[in-house]
C-alpha atoms as a PDB file:
ATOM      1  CA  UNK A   1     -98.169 -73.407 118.759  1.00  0.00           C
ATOM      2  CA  UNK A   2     -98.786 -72.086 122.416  1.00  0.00           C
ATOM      3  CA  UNK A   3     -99.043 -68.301 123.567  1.00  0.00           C
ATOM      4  CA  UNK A   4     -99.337 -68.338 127.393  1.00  0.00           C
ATOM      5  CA  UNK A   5    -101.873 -65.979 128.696  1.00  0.00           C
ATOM      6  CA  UNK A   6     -99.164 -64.437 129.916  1.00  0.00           C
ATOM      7  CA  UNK A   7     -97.656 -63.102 126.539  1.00  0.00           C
ATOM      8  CA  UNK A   8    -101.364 -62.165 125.768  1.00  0.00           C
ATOM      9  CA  UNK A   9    -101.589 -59.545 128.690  1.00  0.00           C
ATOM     10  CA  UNK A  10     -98.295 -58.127 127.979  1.00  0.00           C
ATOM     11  CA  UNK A  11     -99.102 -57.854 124.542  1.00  0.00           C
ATOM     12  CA  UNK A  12    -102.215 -56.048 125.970  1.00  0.00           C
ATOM     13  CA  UNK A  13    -100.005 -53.460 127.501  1.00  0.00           C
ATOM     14  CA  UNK A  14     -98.553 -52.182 124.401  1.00  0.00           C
ATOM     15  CA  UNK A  15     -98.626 -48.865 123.130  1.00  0.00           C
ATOM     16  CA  UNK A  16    -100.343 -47.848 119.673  1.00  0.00           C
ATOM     17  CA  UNK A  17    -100.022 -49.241 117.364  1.00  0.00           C
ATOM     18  CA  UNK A  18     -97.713 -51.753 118.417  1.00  0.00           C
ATOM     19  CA  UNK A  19    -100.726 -53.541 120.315  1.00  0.00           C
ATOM     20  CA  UNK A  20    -102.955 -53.585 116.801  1.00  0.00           C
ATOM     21  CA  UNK A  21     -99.999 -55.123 114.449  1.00  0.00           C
ATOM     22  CA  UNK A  22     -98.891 -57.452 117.090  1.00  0.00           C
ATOM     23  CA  UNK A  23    -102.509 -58.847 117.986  1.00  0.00           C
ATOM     24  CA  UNK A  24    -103.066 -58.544 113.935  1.00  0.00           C
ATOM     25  CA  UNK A  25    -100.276 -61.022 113.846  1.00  0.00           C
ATOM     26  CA  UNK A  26    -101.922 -63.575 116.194  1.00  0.00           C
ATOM     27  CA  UNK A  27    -104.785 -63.508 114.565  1.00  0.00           C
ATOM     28  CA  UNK A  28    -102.801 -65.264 111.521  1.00  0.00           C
ATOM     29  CA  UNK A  29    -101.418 -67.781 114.224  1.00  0.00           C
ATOM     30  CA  UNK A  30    -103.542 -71.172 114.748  1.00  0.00           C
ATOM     31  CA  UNK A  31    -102.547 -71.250 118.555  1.00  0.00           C
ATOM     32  CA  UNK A  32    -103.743 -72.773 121.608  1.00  0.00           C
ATOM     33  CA  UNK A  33    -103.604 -70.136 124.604  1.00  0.00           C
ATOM     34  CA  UNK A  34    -102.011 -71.437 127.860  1.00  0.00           C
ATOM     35  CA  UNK A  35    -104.407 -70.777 131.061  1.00  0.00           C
ATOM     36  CA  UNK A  36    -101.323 -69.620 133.606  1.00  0.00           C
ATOM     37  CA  UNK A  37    -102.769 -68.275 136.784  1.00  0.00           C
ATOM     38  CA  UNK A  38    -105.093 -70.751 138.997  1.00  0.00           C
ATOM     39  CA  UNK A  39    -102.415 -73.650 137.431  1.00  0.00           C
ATOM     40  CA  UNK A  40    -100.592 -74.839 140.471  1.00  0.00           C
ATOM     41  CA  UNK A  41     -98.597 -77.438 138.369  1.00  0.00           C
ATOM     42  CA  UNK A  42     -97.467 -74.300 136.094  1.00  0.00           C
ATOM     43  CA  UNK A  43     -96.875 -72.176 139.510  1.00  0.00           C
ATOM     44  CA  UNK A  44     -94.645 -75.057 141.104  1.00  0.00           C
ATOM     45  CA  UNK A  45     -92.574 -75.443 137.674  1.00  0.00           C
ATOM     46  CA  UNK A  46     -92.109 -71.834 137.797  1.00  0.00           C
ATOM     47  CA  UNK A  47     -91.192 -72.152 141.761  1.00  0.00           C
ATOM     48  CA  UNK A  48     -88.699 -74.191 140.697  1.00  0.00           C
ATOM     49  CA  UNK A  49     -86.784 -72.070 138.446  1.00  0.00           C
ATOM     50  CA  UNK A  50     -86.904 -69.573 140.956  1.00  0.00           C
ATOM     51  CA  UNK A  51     -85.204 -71.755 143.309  1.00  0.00           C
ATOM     52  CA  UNK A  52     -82.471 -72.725 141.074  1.00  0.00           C
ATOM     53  CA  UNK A  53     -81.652 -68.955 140.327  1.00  0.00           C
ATOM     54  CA  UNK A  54     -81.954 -69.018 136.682  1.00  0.00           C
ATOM     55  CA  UNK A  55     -83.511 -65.388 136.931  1.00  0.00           C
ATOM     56  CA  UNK A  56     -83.301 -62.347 138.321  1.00  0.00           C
ATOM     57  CA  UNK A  57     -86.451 -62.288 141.384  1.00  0.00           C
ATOM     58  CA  UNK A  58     -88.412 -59.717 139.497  1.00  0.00           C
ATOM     59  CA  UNK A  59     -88.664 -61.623 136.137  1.00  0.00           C
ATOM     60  CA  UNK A  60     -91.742 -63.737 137.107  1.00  0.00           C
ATOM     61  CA  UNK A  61     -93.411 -63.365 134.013  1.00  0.00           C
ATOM     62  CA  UNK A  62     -90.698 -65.067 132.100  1.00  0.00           C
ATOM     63  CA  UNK A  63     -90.556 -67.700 134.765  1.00  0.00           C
ATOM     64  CA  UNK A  64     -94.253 -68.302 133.893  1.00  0.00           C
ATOM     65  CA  UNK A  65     -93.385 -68.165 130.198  1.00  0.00           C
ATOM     66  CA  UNK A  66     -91.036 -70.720 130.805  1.00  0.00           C
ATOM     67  CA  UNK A  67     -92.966 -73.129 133.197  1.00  0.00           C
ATOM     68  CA  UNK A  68     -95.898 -72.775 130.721  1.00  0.00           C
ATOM     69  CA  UNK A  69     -94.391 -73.898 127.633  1.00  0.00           C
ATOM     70  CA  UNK A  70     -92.497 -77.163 129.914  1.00  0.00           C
ATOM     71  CA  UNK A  71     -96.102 -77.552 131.282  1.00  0.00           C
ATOM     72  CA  UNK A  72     -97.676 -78.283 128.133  1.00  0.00           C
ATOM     73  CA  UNK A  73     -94.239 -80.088 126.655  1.00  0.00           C
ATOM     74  CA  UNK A  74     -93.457 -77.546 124.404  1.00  0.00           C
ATOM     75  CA  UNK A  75     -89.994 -78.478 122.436  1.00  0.00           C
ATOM     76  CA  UNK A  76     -89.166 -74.860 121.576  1.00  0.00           C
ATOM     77  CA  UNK A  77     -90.062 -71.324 123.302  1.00  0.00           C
ATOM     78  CA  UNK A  78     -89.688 -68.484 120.462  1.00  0.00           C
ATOM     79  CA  UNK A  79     -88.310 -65.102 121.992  1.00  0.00           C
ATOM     80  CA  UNK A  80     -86.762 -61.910 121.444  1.00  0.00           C
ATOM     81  CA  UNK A  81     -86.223 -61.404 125.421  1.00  0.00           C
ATOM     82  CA  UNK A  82     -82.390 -61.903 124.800  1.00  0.00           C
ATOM     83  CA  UNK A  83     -81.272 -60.599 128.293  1.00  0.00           C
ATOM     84  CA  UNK A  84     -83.681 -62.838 130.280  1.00  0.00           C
ATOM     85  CA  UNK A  85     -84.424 -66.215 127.952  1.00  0.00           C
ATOM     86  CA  UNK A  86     -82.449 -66.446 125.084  1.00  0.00           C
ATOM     87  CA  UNK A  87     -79.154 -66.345 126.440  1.00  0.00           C
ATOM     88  CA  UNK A  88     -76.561 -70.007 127.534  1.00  0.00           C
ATOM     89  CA  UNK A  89     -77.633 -69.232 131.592  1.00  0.00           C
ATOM     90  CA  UNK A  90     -81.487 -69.806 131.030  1.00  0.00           C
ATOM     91  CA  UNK A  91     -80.795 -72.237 128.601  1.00  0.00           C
ATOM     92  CA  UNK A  92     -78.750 -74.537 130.521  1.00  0.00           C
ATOM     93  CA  UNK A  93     -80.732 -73.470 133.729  1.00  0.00           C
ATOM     94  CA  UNK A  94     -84.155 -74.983 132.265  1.00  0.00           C
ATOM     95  CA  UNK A  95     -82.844 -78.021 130.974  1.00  0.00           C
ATOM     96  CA  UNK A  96     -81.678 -78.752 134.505  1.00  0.00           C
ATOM     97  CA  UNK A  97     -85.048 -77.797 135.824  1.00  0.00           C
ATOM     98  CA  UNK A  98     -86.400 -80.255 133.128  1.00  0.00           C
ATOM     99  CA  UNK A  99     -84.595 -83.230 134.480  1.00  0.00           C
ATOM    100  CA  UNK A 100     -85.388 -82.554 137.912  1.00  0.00           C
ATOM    101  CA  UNK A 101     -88.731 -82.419 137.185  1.00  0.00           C
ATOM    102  CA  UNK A 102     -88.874 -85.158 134.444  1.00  0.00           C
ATOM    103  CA  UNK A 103     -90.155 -83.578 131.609  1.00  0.00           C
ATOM    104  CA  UNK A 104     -89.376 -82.916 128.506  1.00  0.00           C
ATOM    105  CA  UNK A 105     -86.262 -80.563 127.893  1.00  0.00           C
ATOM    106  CA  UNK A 106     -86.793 -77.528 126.243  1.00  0.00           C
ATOM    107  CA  UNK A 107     -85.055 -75.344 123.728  1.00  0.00           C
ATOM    108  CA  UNK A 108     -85.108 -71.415 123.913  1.00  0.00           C
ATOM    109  CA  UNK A 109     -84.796 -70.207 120.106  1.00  0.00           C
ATOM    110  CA  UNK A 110     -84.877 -66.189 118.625  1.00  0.00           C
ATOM    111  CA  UNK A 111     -86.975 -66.162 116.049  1.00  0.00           C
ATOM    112  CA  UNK A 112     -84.164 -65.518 113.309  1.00  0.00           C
ATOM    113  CA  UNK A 113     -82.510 -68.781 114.229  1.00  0.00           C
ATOM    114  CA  UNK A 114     -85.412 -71.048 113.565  1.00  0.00           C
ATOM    115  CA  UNK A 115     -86.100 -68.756 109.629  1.00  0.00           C
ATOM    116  CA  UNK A 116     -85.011 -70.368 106.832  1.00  0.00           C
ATOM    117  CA  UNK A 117     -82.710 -68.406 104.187  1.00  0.00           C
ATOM    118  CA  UNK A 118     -82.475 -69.365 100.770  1.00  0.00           C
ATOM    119  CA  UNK A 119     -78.804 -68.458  99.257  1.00  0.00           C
END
């Protein structure tokens, strides 16, 4: 599992006590935490999305989010940002953006579809 540093500082901006039960959570997690800013390779990944218009200008966290998790060849990214990641467009978009760039393709998952339900 990999958080980007990224989801850690918007975690950080959280109101009470949203920010205590969702950093409880982590704490629960055995995750590696993905170093975003200074990483040009991360940057130029999430250049690239920009460039093929898979999001809106303003969404550059998620582009980071995004170029992180291809960065470090990441199969799945988990998300409840339905209007932005989870959603055909972005799906489809970073898979092209994965073959342009060679690496590996990813899948963009809500956390409900990857539960498993016992009948």
């Amino acid at each position: 599992v990999y958080i980007s540093e990224v989801t850690v500082n918007e975690l950080a901006k959280c109101p009470e006590p949203k920010r205590t039960e969702l950093f409880a959570l982590l704490e629960d997690i055995l995750y590696t935490e993905i170093e975003v800013i200074g990483n040009e390779e991360i940057a130029a990944i999430a250049d690239n999305i920009a460039d093929q218009r898979i999001l809106p200008d303003k969404s550059i966290n998620d582009r980071l989010h995004i170029a992180a998790a291809m960065f470090r060849g990441c199969n799945i990214i988990v998300s409840w940002h339905f209007k932005h990641l989870v959603n055909v467009r972005t799906i489809d978009g970073v898979r092209i953006v994965a073959a342009l760039n060679n690496l590996n393709p990813i899948d963009i998952y809500s956390p409900t579809m990857l539960l498993e339900r016992g009948d």
